[in-house]
C-alpha atoms as a PDB file:
ATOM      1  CA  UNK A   1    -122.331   3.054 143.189  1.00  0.00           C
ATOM      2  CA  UNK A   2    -125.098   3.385 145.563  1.00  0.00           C
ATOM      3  CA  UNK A   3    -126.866   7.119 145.175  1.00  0.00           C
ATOM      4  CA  UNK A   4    -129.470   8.229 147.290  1.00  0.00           C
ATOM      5  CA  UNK A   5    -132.652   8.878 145.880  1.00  0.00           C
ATOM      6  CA  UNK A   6    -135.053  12.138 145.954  1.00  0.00           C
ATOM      7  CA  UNK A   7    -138.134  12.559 147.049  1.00  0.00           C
ATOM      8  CA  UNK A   8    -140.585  12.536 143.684  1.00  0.00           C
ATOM      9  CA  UNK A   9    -141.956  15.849 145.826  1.00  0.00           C
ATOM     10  CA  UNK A  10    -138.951  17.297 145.594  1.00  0.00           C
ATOM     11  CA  UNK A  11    -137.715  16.793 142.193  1.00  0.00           C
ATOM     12  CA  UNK A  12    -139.779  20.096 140.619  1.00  0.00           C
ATOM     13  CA  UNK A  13    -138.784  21.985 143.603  1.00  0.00           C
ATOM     14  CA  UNK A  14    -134.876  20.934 142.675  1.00  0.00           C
ATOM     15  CA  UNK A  15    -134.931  21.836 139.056  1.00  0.00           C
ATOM     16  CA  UNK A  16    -136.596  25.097 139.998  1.00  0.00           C
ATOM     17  CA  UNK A  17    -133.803  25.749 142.048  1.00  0.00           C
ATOM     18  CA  UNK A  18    -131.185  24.518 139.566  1.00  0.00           C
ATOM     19  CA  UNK A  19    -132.885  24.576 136.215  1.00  0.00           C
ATOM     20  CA  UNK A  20    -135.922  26.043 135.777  1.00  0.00           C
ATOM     21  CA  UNK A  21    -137.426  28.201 133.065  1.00  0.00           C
ATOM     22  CA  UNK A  22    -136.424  31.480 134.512  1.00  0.00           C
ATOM     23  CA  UNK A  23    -133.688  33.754 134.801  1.00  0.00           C
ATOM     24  CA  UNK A  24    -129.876  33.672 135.196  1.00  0.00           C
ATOM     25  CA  UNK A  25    -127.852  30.068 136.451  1.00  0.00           C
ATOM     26  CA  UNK A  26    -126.143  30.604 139.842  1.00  0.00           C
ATOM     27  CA  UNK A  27    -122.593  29.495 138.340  1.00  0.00           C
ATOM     28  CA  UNK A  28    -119.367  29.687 140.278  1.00  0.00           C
ATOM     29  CA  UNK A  29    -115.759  30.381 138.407  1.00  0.00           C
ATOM     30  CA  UNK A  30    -117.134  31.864 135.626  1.00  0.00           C
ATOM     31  CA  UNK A  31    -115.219  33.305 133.076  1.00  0.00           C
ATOM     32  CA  UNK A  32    -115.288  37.170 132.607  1.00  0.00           C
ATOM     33  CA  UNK A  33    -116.888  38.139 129.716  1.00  0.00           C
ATOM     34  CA  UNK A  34    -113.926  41.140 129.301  1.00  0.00           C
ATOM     35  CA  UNK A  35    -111.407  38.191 128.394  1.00  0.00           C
ATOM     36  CA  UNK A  36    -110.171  37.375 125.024  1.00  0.00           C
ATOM     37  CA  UNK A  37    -112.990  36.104 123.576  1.00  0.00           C
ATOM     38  CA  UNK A  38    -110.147  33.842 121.582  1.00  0.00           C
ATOM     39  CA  UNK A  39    -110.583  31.289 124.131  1.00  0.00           C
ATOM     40  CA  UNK A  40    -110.947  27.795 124.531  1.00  0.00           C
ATOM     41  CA  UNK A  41    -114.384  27.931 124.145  1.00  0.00           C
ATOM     42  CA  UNK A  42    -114.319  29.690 121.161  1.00  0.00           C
ATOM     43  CA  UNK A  43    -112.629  27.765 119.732  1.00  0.00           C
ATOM     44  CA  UNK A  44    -113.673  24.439 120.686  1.00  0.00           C
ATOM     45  CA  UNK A  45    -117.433  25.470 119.769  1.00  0.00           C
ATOM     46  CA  UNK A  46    -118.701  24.021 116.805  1.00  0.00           C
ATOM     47  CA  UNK A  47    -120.595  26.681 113.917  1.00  0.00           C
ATOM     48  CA  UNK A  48    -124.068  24.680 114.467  1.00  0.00           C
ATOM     49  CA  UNK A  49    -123.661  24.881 118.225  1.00  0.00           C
ATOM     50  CA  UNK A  50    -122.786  28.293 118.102  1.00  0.00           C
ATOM     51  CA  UNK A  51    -125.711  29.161 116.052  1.00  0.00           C
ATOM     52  CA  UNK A  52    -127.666  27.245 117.980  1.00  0.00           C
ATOM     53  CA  UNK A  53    -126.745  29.216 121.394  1.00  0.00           C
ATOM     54  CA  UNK A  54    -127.950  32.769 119.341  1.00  0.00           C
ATOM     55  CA  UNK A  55    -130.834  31.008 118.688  1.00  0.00           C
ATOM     56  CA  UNK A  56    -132.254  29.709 122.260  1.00  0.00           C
ATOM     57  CA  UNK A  57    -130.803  33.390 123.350  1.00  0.00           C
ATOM     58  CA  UNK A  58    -132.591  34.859 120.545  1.00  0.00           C
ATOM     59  CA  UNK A  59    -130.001  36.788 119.240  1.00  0.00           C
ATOM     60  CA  UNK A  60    -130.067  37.848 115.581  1.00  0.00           C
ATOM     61  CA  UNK A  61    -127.710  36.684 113.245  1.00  0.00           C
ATOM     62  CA  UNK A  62    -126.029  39.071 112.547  1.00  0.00           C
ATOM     63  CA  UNK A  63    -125.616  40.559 116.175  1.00  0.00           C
ATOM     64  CA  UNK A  64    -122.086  40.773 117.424  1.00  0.00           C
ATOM     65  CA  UNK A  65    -121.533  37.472 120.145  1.00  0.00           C
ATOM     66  CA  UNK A  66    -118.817  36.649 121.704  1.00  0.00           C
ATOM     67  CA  UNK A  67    -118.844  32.888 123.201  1.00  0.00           C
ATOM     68  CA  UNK A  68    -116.321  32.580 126.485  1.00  0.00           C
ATOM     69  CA  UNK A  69    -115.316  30.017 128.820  1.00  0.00           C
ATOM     70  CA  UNK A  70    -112.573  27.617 129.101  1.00  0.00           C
ATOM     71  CA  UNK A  71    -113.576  24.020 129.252  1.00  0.00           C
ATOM     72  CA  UNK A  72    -110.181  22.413 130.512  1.00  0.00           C
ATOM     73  CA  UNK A  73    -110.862  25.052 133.845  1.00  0.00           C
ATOM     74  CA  UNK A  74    -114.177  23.666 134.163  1.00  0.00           C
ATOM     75  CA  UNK A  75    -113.115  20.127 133.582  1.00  0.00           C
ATOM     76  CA  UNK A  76    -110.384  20.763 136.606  1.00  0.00           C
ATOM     77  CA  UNK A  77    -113.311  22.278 139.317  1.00  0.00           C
ATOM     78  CA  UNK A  78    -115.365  18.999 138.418  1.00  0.00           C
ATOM     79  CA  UNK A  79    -112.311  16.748 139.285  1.00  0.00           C
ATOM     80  CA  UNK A  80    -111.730  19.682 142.361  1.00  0.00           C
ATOM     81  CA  UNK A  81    -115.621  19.445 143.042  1.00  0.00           C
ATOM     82  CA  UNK A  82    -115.462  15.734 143.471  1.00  0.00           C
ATOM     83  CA  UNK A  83    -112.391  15.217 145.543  1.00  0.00           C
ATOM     84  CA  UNK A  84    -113.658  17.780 147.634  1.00  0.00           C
ATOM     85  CA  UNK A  85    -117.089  15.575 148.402  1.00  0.00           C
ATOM     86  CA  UNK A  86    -119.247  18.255 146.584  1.00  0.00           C
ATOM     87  CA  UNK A  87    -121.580  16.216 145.440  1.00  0.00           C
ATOM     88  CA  UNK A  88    -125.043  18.105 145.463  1.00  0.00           C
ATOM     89  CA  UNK A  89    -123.652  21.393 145.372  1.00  0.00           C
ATOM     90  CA  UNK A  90    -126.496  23.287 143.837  1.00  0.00           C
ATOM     91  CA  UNK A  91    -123.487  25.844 142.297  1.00  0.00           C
ATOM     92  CA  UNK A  92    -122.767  25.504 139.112  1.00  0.00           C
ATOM     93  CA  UNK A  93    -119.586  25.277 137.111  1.00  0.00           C
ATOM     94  CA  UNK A  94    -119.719  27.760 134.413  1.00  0.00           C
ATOM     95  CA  UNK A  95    -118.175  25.674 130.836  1.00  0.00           C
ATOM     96  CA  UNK A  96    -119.564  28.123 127.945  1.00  0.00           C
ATOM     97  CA  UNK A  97    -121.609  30.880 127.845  1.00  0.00           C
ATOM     98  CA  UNK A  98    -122.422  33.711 124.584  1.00  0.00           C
ATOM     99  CA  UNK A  99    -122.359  37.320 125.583  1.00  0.00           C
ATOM    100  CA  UNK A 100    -123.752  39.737 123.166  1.00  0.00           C
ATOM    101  CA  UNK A 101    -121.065  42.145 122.039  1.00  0.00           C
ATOM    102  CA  UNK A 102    -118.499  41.572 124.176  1.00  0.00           C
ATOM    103  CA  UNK A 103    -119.435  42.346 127.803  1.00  0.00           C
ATOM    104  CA  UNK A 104    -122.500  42.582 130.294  1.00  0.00           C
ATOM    105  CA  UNK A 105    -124.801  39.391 131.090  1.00  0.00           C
ATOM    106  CA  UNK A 106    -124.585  36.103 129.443  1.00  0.00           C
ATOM    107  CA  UNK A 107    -127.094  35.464 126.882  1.00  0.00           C
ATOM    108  CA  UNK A 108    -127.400  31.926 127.355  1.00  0.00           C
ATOM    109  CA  UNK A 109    -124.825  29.813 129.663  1.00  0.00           C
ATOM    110  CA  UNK A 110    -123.318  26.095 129.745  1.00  0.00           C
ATOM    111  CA  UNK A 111    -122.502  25.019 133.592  1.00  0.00           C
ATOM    112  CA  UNK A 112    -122.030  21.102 134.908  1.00  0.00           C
ATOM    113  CA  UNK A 113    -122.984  19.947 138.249  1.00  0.00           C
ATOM    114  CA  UNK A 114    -122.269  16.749 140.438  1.00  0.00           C
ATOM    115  CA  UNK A 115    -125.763  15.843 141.440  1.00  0.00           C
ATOM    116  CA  UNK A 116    -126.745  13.132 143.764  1.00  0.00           C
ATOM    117  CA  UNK A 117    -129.282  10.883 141.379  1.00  0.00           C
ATOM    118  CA  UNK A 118    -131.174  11.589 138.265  1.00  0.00           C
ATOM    119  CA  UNK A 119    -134.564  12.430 138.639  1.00  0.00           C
ATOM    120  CA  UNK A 120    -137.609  10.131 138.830  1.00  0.00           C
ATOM    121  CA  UNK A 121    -139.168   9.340 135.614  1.00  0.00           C
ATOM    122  CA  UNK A 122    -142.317  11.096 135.030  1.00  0.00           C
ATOM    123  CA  UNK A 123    -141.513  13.760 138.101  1.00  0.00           C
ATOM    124  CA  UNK A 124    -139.884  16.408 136.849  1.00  0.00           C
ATOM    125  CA  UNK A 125    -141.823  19.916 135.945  1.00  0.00           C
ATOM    126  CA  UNK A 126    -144.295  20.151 133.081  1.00  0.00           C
ATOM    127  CA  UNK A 127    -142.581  22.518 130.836  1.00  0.00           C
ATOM    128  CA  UNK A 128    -140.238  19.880 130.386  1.00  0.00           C
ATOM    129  CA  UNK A 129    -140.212  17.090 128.253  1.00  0.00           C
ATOM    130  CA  UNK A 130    -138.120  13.698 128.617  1.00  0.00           C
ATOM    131  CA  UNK A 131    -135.308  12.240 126.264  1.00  0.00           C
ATOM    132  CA  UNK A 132    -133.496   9.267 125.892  1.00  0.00           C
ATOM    133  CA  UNK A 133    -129.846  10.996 125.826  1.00  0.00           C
ATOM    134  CA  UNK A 134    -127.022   9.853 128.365  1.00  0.00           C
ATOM    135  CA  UNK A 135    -128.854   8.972 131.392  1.00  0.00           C
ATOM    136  CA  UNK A 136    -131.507  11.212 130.859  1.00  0.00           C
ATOM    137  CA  UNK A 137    -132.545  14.488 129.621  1.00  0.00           C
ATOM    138  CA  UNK A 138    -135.173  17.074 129.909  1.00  0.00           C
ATOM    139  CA  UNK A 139    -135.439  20.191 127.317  1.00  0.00           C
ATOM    140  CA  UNK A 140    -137.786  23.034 127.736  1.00  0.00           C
ATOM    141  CA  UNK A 141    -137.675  26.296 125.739  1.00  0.00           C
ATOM    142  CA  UNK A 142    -135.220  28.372 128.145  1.00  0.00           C
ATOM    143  CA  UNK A 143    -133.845  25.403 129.860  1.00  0.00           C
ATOM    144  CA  UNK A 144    -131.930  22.010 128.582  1.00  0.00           C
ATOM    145  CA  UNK A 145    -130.678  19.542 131.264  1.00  0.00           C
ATOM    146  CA  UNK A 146    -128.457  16.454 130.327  1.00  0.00           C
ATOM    147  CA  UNK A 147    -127.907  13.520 132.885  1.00  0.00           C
ATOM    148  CA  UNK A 148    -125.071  11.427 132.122  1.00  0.00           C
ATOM    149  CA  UNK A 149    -122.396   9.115 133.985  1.00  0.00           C
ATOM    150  CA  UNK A 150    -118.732   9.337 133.812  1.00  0.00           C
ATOM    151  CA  UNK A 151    -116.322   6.574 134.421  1.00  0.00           C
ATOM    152  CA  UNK A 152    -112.916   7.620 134.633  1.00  0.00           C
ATOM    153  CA  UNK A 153    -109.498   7.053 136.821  1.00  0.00           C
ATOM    154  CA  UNK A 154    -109.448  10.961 137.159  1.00  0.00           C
ATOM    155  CA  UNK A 155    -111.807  10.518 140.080  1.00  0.00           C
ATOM    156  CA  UNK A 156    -109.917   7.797 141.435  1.00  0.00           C
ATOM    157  CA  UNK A 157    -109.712   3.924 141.628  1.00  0.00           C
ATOM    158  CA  UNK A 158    -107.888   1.176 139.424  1.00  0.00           C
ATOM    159  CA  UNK A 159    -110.804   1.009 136.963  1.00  0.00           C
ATOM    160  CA  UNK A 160    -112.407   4.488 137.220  1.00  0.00           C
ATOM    161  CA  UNK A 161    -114.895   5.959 139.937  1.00  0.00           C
ATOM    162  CA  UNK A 162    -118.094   6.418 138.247  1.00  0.00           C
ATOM    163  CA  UNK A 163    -119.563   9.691 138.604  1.00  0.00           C
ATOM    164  CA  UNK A 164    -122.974  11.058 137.500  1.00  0.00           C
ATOM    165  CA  UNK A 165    -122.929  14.914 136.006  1.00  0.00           C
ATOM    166  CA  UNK A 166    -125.589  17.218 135.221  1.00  0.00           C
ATOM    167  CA  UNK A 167    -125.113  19.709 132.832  1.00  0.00           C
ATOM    168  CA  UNK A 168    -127.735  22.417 131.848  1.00  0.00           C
ATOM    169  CA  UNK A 169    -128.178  25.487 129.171  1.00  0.00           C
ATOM    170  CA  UNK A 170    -129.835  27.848 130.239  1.00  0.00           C
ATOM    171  CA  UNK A 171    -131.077  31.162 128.440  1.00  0.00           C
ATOM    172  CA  UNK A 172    -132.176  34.657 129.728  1.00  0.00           C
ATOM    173  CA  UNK A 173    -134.516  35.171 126.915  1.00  0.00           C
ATOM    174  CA  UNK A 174    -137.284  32.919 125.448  1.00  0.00           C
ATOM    175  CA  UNK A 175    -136.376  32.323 121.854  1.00  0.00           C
ATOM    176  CA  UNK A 176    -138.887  33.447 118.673  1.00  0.00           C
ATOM    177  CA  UNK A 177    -138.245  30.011 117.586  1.00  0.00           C
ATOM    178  CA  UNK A 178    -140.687  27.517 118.073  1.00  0.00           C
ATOM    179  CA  UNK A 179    -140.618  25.506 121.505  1.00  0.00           C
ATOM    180  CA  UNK A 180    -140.242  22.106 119.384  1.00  0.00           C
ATOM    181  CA  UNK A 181    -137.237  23.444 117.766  1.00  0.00           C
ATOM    182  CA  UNK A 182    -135.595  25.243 120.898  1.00  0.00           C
ATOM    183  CA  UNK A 183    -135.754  21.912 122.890  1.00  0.00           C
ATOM    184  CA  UNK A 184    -133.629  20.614 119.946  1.00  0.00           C
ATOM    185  CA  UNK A 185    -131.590  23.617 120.166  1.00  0.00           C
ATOM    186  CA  UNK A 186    -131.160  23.004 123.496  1.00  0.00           C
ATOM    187  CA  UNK A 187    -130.412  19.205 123.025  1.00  0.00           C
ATOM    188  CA  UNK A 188    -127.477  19.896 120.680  1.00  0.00           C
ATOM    189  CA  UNK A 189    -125.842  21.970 122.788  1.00  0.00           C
ATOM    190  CA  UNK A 190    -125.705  20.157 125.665  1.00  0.00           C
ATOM    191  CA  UNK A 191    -124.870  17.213 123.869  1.00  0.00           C
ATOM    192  CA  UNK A 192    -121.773  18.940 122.007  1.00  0.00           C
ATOM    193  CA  UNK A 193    -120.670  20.740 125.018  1.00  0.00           C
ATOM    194  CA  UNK A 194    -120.932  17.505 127.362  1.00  0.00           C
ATOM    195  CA  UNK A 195    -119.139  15.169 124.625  1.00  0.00           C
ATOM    196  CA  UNK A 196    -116.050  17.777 125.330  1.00  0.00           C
ATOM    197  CA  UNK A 197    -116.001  17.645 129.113  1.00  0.00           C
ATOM    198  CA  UNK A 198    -116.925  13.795 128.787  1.00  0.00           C
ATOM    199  CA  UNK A 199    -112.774  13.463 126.584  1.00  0.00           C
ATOM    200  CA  UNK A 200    -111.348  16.494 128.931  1.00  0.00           C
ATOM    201  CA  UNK A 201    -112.059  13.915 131.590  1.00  0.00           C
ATOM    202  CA  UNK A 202    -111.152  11.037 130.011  1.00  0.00           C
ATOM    203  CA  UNK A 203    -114.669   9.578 130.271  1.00  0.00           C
ATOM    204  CA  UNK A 204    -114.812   5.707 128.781  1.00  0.00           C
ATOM    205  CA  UNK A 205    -116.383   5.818 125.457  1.00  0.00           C
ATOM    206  CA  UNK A 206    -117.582   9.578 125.851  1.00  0.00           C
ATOM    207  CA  UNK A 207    -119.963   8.249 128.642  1.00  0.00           C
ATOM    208  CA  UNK A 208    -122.212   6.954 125.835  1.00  0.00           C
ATOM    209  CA  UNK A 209    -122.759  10.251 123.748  1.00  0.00           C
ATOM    210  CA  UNK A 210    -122.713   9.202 120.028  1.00  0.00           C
ATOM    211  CA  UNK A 211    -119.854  11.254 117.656  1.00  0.00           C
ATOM    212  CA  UNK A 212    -122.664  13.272 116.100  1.00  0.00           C
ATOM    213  CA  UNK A 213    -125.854  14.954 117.835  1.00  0.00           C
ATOM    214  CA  UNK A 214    -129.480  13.535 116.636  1.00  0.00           C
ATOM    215  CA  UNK A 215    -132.499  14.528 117.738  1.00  0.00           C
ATOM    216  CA  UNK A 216    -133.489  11.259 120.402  1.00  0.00           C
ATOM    217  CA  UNK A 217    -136.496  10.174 121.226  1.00  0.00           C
ATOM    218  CA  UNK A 218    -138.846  11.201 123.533  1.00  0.00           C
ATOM    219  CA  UNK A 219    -138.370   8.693 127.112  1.00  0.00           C
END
């Protein structure tokens, strides 16, 4: 599949827009934090991930956090997204996100994206580093993106349309931990949360995301 490519110029401008180490995602659908936090996402949350969303958040341990979202939705607005030629859309589809207590702000959020190409290699922002995950990824200390490519006859076609997602973490605090260890944080999560939209969509072989999450190497 032919993409189009961006401007090296452009790519820190794009994941300041979509990704960068500042405040709140611009996510679209999301759940309400005043539903049952008994959902989906609850539940489908692993106790590792979870503790590794308080973390990046910087939440204590013991602080009261509910974790909300409904992945087969967000699954559903990524085959919508697509049909409806939103690729690009800078809007995010909200997946996960933990909410301390049980209402207000997300602490830290999960949303997926149909972007047009993956960024150059060796242009993207400086607090970010690059891994060799999916496509590609990039981890910084509020911010984890994930780059990977999903082949699947939901989108269409005999054999499956192959469609790149991006999906990001993002935080509204910076974390006490250290920034080698929230990048990891950061990592995991994405990789957990992606591996679950990757079999909601029927992705062939999980779009390359191995069973368990280990730390990759640095691209």
């Amino acid at each position: 599949m032919k993409r189009l490519k961006i401007a090296p110029v452009l790519i820190a401008v794009v994941l300041a827009a979509a990704g960068c180490q500042g405040g709140g995602s611009k996510a679209a659908d999301a759940t309400s934090p005043s539903e049952a936090a008994s959902g989906s996402c609850d539940r489908s949350l692993t106790a590792p991930v979870k503790a590794a969303m308080k973390r990046v958040a910087d939440l204590p341990v013991s602080a009261k956090t509910s974790f909300i979202g409904d992945p087969q939705r967000a699954a559903e607005q990524v085959i919508a997204r697509y049909e409806a030629g939103g690729a690009g859309d800078l809007t995010g589809i909200a997946f996960c996100g933990a909410y301390k207590g049980s209402s207000g702000l997300d602490s830290v959020m999960v949303s997926y994206y149909l972007p047009r190409s993956t960024p150059e290699k060796g242009k993207v922002a400086e607090t970010f580093k690059e891994y060799r995950m999916g496509k590609t990824a990039l981890a910084g200390v509020k911010v984890g993106v994930l780059y990977f490519e999903c082949v699947s006859g939901k989108f269409g076609g005999t054999s499956g349309t192959s469609v790149l997602i991006r999906g990001e973490v993002r935080s509204r605090s910076e974390a006490s931990e250290s920034a080698a260890a929230a990048r990891e944080d950061n990592l995991h999560i994405l990789h957990d949360t992606s591996r679950t939209l990757a079999s909601l969509l029927n992705c062939k072989e999980n779009s390359g995301l191995s069973d368990t999450f280990s730390m990759p190497p640095e691209a």
